[in-house]
Protein backbone atom coordinates (compact mmCIF):
# COMPACT_ATOMS: atom_id res chain seq x y z
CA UNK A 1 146.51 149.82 88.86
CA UNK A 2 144.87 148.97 85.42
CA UNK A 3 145.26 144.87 84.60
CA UNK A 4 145.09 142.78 82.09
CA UNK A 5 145.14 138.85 81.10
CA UNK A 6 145.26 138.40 77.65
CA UNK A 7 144.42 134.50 76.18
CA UNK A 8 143.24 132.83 73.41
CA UNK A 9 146.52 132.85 71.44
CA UNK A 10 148.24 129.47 70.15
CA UNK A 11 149.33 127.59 66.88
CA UNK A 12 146.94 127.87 63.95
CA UNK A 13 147.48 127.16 59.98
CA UNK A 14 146.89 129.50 57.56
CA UNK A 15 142.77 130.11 56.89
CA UNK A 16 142.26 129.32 60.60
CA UNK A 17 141.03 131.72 63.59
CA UNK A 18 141.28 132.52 66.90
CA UNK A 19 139.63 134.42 69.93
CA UNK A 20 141.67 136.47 72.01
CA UNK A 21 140.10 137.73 75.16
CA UNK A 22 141.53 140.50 77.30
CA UNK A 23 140.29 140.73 80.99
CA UNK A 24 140.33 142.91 83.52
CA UNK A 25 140.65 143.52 86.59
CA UNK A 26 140.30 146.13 89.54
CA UNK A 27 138.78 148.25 86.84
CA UNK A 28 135.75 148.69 84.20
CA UNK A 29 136.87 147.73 81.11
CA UNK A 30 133.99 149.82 79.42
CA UNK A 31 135.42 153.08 80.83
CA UNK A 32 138.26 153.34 78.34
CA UNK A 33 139.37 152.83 75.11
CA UNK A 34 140.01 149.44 74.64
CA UNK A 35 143.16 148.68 71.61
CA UNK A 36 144.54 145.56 70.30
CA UNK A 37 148.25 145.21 69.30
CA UNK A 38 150.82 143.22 68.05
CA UNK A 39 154.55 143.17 67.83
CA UNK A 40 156.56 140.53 65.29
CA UNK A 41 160.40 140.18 65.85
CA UNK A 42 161.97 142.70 64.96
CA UNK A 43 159.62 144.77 64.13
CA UNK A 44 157.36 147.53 66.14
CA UNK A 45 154.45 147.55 67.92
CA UNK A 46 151.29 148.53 65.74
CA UNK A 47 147.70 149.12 66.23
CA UNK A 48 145.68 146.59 64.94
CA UNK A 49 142.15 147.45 66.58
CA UNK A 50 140.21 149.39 68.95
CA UNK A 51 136.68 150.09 70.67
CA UNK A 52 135.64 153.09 71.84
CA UNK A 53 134.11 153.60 75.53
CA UNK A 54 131.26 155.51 74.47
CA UNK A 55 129.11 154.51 71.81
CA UNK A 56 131.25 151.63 70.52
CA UNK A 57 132.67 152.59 67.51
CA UNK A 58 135.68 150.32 66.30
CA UNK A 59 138.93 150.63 64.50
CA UNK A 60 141.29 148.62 62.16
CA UNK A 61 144.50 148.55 60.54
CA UNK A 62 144.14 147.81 56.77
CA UNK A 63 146.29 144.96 57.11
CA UNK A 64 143.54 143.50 59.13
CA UNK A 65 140.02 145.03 58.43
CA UNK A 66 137.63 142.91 56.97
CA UNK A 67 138.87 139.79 58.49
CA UNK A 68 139.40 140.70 62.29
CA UNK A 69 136.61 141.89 64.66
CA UNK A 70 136.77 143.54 67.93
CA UNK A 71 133.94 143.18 70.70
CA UNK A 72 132.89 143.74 74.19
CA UNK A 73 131.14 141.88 76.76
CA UNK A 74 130.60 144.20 79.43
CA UNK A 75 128.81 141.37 81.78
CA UNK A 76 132.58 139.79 82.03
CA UNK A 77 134.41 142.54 81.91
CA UNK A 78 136.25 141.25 78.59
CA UNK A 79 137.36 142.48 75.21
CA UNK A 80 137.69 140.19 72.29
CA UNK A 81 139.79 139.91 69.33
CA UNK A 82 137.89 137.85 66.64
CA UNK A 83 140.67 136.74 64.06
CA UNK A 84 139.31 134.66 60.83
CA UNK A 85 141.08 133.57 57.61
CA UNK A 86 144.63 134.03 59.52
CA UNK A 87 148.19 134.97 57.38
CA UNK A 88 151.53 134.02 57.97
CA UNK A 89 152.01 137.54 58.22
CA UNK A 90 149.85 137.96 61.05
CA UNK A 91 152.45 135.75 63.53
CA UNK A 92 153.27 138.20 66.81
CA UNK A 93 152.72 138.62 70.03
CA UNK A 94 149.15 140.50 70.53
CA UNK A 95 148.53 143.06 73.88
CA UNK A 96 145.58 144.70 74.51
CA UNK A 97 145.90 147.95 76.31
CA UNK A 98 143.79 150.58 77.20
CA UNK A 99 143.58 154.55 76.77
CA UNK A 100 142.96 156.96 80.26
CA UNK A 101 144.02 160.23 78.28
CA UNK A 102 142.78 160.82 74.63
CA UNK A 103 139.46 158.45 74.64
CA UNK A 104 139.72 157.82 70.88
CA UNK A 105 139.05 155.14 68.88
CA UNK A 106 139.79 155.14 64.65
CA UNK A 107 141.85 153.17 62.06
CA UNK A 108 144.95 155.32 63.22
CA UNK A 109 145.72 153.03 66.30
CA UNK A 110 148.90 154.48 67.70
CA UNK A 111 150.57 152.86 70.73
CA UNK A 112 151.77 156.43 71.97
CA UNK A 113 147.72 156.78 73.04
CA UNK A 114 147.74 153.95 75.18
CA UNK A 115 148.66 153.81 78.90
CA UNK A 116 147.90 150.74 80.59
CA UNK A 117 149.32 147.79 78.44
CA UNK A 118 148.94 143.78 79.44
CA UNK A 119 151.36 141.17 79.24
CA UNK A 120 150.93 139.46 76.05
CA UNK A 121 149.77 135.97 73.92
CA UNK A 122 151.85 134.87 71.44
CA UNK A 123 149.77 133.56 68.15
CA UNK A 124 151.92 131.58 65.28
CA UNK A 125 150.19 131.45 61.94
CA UNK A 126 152.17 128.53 60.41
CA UNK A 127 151.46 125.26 58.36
């Protein structure tokens, strides 16, 4: 059974960042597609980055590219969600999961790919 512990989320005003780190456990992280989502009440659950197992190419939604950046440290077993100059707009509750069955990464991040989903971290973008 795939794991994950996402962290890093929390309170931040508008302009600010924030790391999120995914972990896992019982498992290689760098084996599989690694994706970053988020889901705002009320709304679905979109793609907002991913990182490819093989030669590390990355992904973003267009709401996001430019100003988030995705990462792996394979030596802790961790993906990271680097999130500068935060929005308002970018208040949800981020997962990271991970792919076993397609093993692809682009800026079409669909959350019908992914298989193996963690539990969550809630970030507020507020003043």
């Amino acid at each position: 059974q795939l794991q994950f512990v996402e962290s890093g989320g929390g309170l931040v005003q508008p302009g600010g960042s924030l790391r999120l780190s995914c972990a896992a456990s019982g498992f290689t992280l760098d084996s599989y597609v690694i994706g970053w989502f988020r889901q705002a009440p009320g709304k679905e659950r979109e793609g907002v980055s991913c990182i490819s197992n093989s030669d590390g190419r990355t992904g973003y939604a267009g709401s996001v590219k430019g100003r988030f950046t995705i990462s792996r440290d394979s030596a802790k077993n961790t993906v990271y969600l680097q999130m500068n100059s935060l929005k308002p707009e970018d208040t949800a509750v981020y997962y990271c999961a991970a792919d076993s069955r397609y093993y692809a990464c682009s800026d079409l991040i669909s959350p019908k790919q992914y298989d193996y989903w963690g539990q969550g971290t809630q970030v507020t973008v507020s003043s």
